[in-house]
N, C-alpha and C. Protein backbone atom coordinates (compact mmCIF):
# COMPACT_ATOMS: atom_id res chain seq x y z
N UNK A 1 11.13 88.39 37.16
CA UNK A 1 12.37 87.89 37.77
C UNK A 1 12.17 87.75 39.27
N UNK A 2 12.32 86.48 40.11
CA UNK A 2 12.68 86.61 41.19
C UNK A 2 13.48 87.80 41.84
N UNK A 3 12.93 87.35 43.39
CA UNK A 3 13.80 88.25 44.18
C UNK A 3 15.25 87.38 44.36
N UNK A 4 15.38 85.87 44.54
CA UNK A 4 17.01 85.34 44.40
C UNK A 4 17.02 85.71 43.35
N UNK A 5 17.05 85.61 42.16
CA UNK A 5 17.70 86.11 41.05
C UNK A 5 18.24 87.81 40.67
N UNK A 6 17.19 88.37 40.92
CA UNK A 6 17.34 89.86 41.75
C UNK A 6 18.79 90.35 42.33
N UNK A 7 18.34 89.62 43.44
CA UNK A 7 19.81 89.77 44.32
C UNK A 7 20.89 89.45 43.89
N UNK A 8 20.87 87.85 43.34
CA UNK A 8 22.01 87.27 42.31
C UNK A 8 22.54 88.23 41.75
N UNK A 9 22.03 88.99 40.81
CA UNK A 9 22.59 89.75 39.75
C UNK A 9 22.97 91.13 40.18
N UNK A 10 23.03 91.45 41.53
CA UNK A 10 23.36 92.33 42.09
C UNK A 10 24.35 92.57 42.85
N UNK A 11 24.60 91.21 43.29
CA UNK A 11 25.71 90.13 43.76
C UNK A 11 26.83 90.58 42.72
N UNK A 12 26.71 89.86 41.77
CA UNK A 12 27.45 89.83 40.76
C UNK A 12 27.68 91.15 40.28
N UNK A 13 27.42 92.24 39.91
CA UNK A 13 27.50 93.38 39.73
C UNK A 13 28.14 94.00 40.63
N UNK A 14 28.05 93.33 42.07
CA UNK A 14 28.75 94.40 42.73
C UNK A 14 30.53 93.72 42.99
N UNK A 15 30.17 92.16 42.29
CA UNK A 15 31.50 91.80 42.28
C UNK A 15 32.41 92.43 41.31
N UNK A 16 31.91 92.69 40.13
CA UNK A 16 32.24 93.15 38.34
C UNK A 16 32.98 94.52 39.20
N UNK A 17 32.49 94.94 40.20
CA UNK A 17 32.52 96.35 40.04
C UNK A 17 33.98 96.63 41.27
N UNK A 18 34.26 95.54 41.96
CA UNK A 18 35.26 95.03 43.06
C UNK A 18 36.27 94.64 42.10
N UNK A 19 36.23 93.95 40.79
CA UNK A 19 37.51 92.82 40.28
C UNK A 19 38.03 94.47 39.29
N UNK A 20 36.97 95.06 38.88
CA UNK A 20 37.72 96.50 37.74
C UNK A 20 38.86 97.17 39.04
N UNK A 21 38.60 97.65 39.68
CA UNK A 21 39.77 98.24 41.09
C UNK A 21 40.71 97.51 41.63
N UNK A 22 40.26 95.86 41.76
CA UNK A 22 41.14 94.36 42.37
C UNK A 22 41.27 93.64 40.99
N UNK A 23 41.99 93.34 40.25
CA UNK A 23 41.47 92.90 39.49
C UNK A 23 42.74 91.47 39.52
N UNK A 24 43.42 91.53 40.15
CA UNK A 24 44.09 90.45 40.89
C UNK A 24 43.47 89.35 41.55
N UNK A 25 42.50 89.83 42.40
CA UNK A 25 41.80 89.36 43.60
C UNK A 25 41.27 87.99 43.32
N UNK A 26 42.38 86.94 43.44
CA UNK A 26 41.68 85.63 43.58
C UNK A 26 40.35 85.25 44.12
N UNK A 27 40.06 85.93 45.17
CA UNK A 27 38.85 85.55 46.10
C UNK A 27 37.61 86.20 45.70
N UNK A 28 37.94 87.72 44.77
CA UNK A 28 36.51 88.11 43.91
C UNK A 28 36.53 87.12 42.31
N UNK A 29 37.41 86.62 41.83
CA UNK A 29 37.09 86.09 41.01
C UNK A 29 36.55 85.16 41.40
N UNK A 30 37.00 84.07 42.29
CA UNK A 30 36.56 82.98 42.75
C UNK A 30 35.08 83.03 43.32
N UNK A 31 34.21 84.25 43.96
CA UNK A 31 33.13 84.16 44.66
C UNK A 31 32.48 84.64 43.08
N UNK A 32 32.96 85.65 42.08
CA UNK A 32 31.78 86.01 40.80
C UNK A 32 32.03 84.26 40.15
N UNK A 33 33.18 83.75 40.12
CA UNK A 33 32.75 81.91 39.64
C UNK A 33 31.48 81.26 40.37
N UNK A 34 31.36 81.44 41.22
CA UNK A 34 30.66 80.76 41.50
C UNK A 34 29.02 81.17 41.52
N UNK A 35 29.04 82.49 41.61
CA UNK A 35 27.43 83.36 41.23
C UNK A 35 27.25 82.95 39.50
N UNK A 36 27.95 82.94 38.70
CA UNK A 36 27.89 82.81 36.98
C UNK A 36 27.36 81.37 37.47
N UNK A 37 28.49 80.70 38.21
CA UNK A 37 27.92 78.74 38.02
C UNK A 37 26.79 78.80 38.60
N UNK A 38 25.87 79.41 39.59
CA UNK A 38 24.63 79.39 40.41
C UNK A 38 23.79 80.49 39.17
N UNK A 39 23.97 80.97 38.26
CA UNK A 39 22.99 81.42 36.75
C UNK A 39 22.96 80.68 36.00
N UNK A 40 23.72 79.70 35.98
CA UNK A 40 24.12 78.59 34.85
C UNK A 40 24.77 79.63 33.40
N UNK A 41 25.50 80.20 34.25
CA UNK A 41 26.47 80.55 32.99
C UNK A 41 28.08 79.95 32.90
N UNK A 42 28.12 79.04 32.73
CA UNK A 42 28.87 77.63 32.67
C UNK A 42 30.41 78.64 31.99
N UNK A 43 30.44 79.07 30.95
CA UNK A 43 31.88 79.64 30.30
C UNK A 43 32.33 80.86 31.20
N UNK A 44 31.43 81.54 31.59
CA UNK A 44 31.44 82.77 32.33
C UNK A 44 32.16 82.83 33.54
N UNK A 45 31.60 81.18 34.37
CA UNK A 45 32.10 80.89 35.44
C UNK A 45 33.32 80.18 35.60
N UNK A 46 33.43 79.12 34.73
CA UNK A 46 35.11 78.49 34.16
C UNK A 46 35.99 79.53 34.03
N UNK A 47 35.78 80.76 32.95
CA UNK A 47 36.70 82.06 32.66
C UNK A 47 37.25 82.47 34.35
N UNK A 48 36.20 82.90 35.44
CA UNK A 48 36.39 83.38 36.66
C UNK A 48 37.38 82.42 37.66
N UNK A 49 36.84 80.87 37.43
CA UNK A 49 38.00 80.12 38.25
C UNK A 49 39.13 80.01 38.13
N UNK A 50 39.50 80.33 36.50
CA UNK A 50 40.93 80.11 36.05
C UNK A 50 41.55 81.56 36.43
N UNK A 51 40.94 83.06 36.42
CA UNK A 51 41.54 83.57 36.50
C UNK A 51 41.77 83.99 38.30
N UNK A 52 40.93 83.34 39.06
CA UNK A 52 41.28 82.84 40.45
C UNK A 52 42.44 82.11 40.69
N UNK A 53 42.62 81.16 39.78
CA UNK A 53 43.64 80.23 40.12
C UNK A 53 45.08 80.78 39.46
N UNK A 54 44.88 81.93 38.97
CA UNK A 54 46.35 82.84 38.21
C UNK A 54 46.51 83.56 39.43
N UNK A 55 45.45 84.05 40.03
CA UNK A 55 45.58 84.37 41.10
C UNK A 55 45.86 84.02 42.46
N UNK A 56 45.80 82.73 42.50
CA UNK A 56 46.04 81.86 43.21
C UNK A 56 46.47 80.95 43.17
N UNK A 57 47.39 80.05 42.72
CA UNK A 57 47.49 79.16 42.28
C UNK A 57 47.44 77.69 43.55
N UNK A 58 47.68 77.73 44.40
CA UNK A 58 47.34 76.65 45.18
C UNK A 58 45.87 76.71 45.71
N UNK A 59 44.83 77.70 45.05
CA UNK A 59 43.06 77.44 45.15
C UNK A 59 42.57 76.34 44.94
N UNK A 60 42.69 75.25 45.75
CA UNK A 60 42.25 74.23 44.67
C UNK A 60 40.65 74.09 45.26
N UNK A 61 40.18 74.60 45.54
CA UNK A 61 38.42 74.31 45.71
C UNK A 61 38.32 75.10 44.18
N UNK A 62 39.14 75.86 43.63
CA UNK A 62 38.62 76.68 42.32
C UNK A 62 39.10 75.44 41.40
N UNK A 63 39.85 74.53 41.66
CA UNK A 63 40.01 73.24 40.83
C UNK A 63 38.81 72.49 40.85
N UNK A 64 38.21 72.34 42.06
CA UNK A 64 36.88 71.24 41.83
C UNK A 64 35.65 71.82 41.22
N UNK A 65 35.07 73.18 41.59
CA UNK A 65 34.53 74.25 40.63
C UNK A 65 34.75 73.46 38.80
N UNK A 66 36.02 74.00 38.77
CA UNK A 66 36.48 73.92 37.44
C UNK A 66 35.93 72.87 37.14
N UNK A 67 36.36 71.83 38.16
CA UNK A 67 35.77 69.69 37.65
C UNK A 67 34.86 70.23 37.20
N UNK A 68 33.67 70.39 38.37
CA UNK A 68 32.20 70.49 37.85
C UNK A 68 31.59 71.17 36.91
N UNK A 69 32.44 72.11 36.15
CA UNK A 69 31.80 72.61 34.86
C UNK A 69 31.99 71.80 33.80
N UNK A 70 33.05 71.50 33.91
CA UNK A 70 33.54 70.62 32.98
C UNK A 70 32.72 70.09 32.74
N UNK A 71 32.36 69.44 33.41
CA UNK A 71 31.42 67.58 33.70
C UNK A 71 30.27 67.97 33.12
N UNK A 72 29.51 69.54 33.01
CA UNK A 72 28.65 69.70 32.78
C UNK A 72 28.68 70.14 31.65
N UNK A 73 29.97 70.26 31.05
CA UNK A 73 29.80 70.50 29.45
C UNK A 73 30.51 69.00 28.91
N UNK A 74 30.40 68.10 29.79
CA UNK A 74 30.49 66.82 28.96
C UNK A 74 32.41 66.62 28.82
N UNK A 75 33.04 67.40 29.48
CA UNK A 75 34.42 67.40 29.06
C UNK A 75 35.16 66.72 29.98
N UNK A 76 34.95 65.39 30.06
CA UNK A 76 35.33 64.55 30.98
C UNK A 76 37.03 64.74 31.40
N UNK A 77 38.04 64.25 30.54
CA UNK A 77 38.79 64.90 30.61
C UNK A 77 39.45 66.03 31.80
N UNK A 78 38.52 66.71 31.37
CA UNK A 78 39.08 68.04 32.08
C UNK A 78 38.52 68.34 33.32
N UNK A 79 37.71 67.71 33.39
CA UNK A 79 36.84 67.12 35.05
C UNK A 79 37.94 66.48 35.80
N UNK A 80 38.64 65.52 34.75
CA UNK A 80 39.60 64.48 35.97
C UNK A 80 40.55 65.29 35.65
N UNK A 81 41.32 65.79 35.10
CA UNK A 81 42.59 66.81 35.38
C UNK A 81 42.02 67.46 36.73
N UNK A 82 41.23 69.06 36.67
CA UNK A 82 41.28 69.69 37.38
C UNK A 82 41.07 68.94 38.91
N UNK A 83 40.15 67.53 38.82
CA UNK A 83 39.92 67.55 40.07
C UNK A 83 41.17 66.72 41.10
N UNK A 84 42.16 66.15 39.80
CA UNK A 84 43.42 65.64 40.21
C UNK A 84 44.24 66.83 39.89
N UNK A 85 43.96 67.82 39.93
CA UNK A 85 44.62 69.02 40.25
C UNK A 85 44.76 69.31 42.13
N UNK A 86 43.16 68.99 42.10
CA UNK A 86 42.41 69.54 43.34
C UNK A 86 43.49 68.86 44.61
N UNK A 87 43.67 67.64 44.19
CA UNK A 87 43.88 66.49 44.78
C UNK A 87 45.54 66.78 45.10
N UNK A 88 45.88 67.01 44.26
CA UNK A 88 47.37 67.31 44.30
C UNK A 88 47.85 68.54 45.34
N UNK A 89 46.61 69.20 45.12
CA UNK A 89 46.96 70.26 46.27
C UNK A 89 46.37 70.18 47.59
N UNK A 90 45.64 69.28 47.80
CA UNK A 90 45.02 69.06 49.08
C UNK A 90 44.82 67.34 49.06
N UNK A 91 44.91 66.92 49.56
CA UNK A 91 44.95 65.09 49.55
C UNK A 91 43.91 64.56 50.17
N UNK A 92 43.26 65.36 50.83
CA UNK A 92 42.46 65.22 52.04
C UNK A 92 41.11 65.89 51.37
N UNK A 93 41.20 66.69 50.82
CA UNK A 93 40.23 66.92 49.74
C UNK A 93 38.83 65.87 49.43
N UNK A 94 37.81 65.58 50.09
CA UNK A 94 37.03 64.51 49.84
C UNK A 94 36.62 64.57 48.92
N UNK A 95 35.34 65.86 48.31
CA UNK A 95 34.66 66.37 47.59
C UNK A 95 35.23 65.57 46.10
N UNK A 96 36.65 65.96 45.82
CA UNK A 96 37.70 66.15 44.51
C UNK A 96 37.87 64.62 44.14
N UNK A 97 37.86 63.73 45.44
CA UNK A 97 37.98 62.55 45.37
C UNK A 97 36.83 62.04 44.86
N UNK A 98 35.90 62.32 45.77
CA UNK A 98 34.35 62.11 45.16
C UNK A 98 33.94 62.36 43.52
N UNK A 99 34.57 63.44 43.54
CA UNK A 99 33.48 64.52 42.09
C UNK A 99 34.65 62.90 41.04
N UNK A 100 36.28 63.04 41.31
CA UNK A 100 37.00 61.92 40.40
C UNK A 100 36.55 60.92 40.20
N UNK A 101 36.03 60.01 41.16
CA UNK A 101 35.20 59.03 40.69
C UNK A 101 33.45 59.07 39.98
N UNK A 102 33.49 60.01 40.39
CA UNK A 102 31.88 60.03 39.49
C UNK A 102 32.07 60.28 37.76
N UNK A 103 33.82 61.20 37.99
CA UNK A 103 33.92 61.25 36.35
C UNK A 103 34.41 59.67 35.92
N UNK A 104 35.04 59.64 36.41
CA UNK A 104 35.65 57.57 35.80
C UNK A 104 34.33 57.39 35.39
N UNK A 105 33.27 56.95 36.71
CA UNK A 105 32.60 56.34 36.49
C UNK A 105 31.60 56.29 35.04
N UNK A 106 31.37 57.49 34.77
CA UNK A 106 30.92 57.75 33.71
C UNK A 106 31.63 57.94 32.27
N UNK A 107 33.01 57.96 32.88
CA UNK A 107 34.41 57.71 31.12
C UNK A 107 34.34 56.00 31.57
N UNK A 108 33.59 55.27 32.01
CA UNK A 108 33.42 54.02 32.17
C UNK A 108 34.55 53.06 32.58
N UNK A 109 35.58 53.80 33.08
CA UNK A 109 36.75 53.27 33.94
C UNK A 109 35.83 52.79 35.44
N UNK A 110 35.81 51.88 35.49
CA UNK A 110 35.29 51.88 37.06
C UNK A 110 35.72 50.78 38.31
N UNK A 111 37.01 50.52 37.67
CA UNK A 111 38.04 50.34 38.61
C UNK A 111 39.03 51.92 39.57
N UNK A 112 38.99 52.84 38.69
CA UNK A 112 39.46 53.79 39.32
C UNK A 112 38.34 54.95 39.88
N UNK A 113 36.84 54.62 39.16
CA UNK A 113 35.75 55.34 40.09
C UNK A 113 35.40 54.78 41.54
N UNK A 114 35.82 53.11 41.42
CA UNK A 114 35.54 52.11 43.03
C UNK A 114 36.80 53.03 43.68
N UNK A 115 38.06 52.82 43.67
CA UNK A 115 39.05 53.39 44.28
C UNK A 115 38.70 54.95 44.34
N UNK A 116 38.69 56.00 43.37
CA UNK A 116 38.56 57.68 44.10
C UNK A 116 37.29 57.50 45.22
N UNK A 117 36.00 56.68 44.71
CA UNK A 117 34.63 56.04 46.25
C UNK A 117 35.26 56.23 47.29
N UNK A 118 36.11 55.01 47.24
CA UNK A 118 36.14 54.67 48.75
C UNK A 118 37.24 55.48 49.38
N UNK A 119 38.17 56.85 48.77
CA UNK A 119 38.93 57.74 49.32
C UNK A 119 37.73 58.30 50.04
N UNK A 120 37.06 58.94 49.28
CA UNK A 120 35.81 60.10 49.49
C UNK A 120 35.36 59.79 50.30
N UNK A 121 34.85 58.10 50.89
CA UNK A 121 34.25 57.65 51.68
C UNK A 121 35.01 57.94 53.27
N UNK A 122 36.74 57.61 52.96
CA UNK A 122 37.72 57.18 53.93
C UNK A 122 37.37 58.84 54.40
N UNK A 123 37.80 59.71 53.82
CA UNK A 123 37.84 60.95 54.46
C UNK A 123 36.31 61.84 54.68
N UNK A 124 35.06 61.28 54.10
CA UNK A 124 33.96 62.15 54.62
C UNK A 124 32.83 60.57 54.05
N UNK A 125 32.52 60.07 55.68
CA UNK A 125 31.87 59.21 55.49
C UNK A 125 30.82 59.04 55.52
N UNK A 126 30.14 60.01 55.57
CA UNK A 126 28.77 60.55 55.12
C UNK A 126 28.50 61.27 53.85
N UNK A 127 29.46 61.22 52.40
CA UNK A 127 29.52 61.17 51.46
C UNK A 127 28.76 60.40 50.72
N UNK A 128 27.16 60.56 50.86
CA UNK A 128 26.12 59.54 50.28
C UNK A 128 26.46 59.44 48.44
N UNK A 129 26.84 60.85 47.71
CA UNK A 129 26.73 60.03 46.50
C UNK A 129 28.19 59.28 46.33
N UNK A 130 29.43 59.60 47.03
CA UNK A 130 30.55 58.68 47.34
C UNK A 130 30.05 57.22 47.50
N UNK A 131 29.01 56.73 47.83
CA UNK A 131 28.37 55.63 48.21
C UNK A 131 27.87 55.40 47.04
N UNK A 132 27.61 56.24 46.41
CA UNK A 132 26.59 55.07 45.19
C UNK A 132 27.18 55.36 44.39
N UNK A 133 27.83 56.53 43.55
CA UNK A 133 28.96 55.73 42.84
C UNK A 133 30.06 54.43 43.08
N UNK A 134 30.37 54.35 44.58
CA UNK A 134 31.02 53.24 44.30
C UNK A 134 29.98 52.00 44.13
N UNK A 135 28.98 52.00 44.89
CA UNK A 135 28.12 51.02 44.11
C UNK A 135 27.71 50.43 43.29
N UNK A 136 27.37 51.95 42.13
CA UNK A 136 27.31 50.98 40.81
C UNK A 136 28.75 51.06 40.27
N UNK A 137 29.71 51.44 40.68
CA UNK A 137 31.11 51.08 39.99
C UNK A 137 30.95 49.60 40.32
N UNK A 138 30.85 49.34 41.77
CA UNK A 138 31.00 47.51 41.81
C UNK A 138 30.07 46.67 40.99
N UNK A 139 29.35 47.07 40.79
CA UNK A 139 28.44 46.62 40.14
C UNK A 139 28.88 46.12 38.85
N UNK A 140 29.14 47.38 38.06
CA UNK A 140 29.86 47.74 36.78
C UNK A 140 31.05 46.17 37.16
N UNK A 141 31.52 45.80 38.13
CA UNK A 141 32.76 45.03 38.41
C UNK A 141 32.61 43.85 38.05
N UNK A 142 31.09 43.49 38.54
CA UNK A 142 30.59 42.04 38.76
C UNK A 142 30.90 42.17 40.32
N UNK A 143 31.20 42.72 41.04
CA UNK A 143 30.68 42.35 42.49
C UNK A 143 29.53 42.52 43.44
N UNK A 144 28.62 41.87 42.75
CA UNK A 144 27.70 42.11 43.38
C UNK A 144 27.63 42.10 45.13
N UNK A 145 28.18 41.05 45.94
CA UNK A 145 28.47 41.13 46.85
C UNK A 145 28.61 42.53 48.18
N UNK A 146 30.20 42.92 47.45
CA UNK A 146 30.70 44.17 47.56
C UNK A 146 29.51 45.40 47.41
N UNK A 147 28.76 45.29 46.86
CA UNK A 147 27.85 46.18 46.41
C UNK A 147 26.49 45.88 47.10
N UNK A 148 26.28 44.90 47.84
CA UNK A 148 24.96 44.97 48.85
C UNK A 148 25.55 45.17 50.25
N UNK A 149 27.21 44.98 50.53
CA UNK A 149 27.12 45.67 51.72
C UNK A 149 27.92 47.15 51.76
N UNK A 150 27.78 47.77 50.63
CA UNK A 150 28.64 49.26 50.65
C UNK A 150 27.06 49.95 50.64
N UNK A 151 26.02 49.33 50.16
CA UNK A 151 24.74 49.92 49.64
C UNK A 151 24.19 50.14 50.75
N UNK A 152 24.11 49.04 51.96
CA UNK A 152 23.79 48.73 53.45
C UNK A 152 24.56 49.67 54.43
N UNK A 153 26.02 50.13 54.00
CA UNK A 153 26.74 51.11 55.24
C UNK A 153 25.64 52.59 54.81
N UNK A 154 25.19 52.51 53.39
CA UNK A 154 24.88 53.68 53.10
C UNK A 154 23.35 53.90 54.09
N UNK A 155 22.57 53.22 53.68
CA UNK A 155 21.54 52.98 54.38
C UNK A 155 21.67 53.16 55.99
N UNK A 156 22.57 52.76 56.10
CA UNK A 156 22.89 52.85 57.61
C UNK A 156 23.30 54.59 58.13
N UNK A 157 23.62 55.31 57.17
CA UNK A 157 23.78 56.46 57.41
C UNK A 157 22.26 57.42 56.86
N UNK A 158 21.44 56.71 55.80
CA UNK A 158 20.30 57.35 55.83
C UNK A 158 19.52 56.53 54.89
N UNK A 159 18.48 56.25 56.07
CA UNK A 159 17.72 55.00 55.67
C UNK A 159 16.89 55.64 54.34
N UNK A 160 16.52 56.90 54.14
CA UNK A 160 15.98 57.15 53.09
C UNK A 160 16.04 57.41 51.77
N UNK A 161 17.94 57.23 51.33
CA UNK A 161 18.88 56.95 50.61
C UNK A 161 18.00 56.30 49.06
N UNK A 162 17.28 56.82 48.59
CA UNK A 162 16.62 55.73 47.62
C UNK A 162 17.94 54.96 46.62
N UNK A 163 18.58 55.95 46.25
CA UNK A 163 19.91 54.96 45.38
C UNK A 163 20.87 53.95 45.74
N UNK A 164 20.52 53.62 46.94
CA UNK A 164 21.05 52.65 47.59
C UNK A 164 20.15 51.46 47.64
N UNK A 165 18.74 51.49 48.13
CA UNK A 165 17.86 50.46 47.76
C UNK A 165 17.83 50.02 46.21
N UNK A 166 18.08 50.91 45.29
CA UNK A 166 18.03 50.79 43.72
C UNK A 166 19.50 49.48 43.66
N UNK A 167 20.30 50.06 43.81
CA UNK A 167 21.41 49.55 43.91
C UNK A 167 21.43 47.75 44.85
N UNK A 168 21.04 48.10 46.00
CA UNK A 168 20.35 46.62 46.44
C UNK A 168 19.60 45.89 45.43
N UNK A 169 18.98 46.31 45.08
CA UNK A 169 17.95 45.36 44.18
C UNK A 169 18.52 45.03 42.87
N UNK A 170 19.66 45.52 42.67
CA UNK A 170 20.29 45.17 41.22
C UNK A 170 21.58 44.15 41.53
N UNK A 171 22.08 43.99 42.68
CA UNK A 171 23.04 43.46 42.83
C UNK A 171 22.03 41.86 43.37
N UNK A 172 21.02 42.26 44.36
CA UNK A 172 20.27 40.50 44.43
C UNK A 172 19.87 40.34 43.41
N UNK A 173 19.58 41.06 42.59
CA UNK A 173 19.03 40.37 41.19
C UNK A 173 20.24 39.73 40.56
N UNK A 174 21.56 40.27 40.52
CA UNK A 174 22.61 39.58 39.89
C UNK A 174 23.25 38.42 40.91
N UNK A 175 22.76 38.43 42.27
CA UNK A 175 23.12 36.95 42.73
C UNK A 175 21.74 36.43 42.64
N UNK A 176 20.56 36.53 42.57
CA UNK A 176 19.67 35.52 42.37
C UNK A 176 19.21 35.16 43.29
N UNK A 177 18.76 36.56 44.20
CA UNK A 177 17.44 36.58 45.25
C UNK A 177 16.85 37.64 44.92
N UNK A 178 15.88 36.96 43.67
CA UNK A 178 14.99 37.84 42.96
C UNK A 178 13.77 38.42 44.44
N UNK A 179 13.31 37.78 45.30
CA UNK A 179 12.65 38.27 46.83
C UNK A 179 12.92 39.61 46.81
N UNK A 180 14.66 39.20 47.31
CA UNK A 180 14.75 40.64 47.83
C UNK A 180 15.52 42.01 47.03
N UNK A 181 15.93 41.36 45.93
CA UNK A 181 15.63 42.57 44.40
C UNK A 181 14.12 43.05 44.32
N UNK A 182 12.94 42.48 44.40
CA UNK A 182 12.09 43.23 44.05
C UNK A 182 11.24 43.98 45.76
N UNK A 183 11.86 43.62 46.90
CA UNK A 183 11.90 44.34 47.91
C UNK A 183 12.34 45.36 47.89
N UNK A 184 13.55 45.32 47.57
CA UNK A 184 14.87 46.56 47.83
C UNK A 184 14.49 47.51 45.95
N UNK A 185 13.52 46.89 45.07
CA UNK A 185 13.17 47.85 44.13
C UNK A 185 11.89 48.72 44.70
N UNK A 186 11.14 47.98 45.45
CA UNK A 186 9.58 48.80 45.72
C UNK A 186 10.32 49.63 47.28
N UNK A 187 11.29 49.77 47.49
CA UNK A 187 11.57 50.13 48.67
C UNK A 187 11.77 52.06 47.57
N UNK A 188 12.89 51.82 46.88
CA UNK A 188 13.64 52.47 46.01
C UNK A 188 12.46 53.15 45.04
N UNK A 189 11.32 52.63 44.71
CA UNK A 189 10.26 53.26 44.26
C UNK A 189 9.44 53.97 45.25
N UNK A 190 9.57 53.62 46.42
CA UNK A 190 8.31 54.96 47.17
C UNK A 190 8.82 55.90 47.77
N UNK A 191 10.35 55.56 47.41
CA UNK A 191 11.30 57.22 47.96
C UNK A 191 11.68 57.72 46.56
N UNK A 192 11.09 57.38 45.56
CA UNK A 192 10.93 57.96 44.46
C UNK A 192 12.54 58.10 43.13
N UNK A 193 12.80 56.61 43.43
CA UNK A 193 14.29 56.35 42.74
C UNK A 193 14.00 55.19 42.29
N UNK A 194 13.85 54.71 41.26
CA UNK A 194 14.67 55.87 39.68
C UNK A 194 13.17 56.06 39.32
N UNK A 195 13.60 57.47 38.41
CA UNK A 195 12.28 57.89 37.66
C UNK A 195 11.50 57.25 36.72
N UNK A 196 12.51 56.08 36.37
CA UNK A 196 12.41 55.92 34.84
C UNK A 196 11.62 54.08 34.55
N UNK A 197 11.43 53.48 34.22
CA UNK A 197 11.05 52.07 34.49
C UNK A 197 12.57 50.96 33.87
N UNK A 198 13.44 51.78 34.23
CA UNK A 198 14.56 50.83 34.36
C UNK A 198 14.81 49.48 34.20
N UNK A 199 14.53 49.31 35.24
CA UNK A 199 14.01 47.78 35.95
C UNK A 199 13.02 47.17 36.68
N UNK A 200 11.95 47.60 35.56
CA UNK A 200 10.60 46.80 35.74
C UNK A 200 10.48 45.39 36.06
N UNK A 201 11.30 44.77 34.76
CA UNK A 201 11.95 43.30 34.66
C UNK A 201 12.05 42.69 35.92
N UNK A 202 11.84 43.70 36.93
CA UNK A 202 12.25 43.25 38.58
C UNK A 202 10.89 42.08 38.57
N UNK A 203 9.78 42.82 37.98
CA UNK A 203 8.09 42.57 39.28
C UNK A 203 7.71 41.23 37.90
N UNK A 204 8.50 40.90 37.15
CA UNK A 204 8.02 39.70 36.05
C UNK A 204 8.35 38.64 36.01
N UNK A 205 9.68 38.36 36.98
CA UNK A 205 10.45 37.31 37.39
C UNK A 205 10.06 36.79 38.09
């Protein structure tokens, strides 16, 4: 066993041993949520946010927590509740805005993953994956357009962004400057995005 893991679990033990005496204590449930979610004990850590949020009930960072387990047990759903939980209690909330559209995007709504984007974007604009979800949401749109210059603000905040060059090269490929699709793909391949041969189809055209 590691020494982080080590400590982790010592962490956590000494939280177990804070919530038996507090056992109210929104803020020890809420910090053992988040040591279970950093073990990947996914139910362990959901159990801890909710009983944070009995404890708290206007916690809403223990709402976006919550999103993200969700999401990771596939429970889309309950990703966009909690994180329009999140939202409800803080508006300004980027993260919640962010994490909402990445769930659309993937329940394949992506008219309302472009819109939670560009909140996430409005309030933390250095929100790089805020940027490429809305990307390939536009994409997903047919706007290609829209989607080589949201891909370009991104770039502009970090040129080494590989999902943004990926994203370039899929939107000139859908207007039909195959050039600079297979530019903006070999750009996106030597910062090591995407893993996969996707869009090979780029280098045959």
């Amino acid at each position: 066993m590691s020494e982080l893991q080590t400590q982790l679990n010592d962490y956590i033990k000494y939280l177990k041993e804070r919530i038996f005496f507090e056992p109210d204590s929104a803020s020890l449930h809420y910090n053992l949520g988040l040591a279970y979610s950093q073990k990947g004990l996914v139910d362990e850590a959901i159990s801890e946010f909710k009983q944070a949020i009995e404890g708290d009930p206007n916690l809403a960072q223990a709402y976006v927590n919550l999103g993200g387990l969700y999401f990771r047990k596939n429970d889309l759903e309950s990703c966009i509740a909690a994180n329009q939980k999140a939202i409800d209690l803080d508006p300004q909330l980027a993260m919640a805005h962010g994490n909402l559209g990445f769930a659309y995007l993937h329940q394949g709504d992506f008219a309302l993953a472009a819109d939670a984007s560009r909140r996430a974007i409005d309030l933390s604009p250095d929100s790089l994956q805020a940027y490429q979800t809305l990307a390939w949401a536009l994409l997903q749109l047919g706007d290609a357009a829209k989607a080589v210059a949201i891909s370009r603000e991104a770039i502009a905040r970090n040129d080494r962004f590989a999902p943004a060059y990926y994203h370039l090269a899929v939107a000139h490929r859908m207007l039909g400057d195959l050039n600079q699709a297979r530019n903006c793909y070999q750009q996106a391949r030597s910062l090591g995005y995407p893993e996969d041969n996707e869009m090979e189809t780029l280098g045959s055209n």
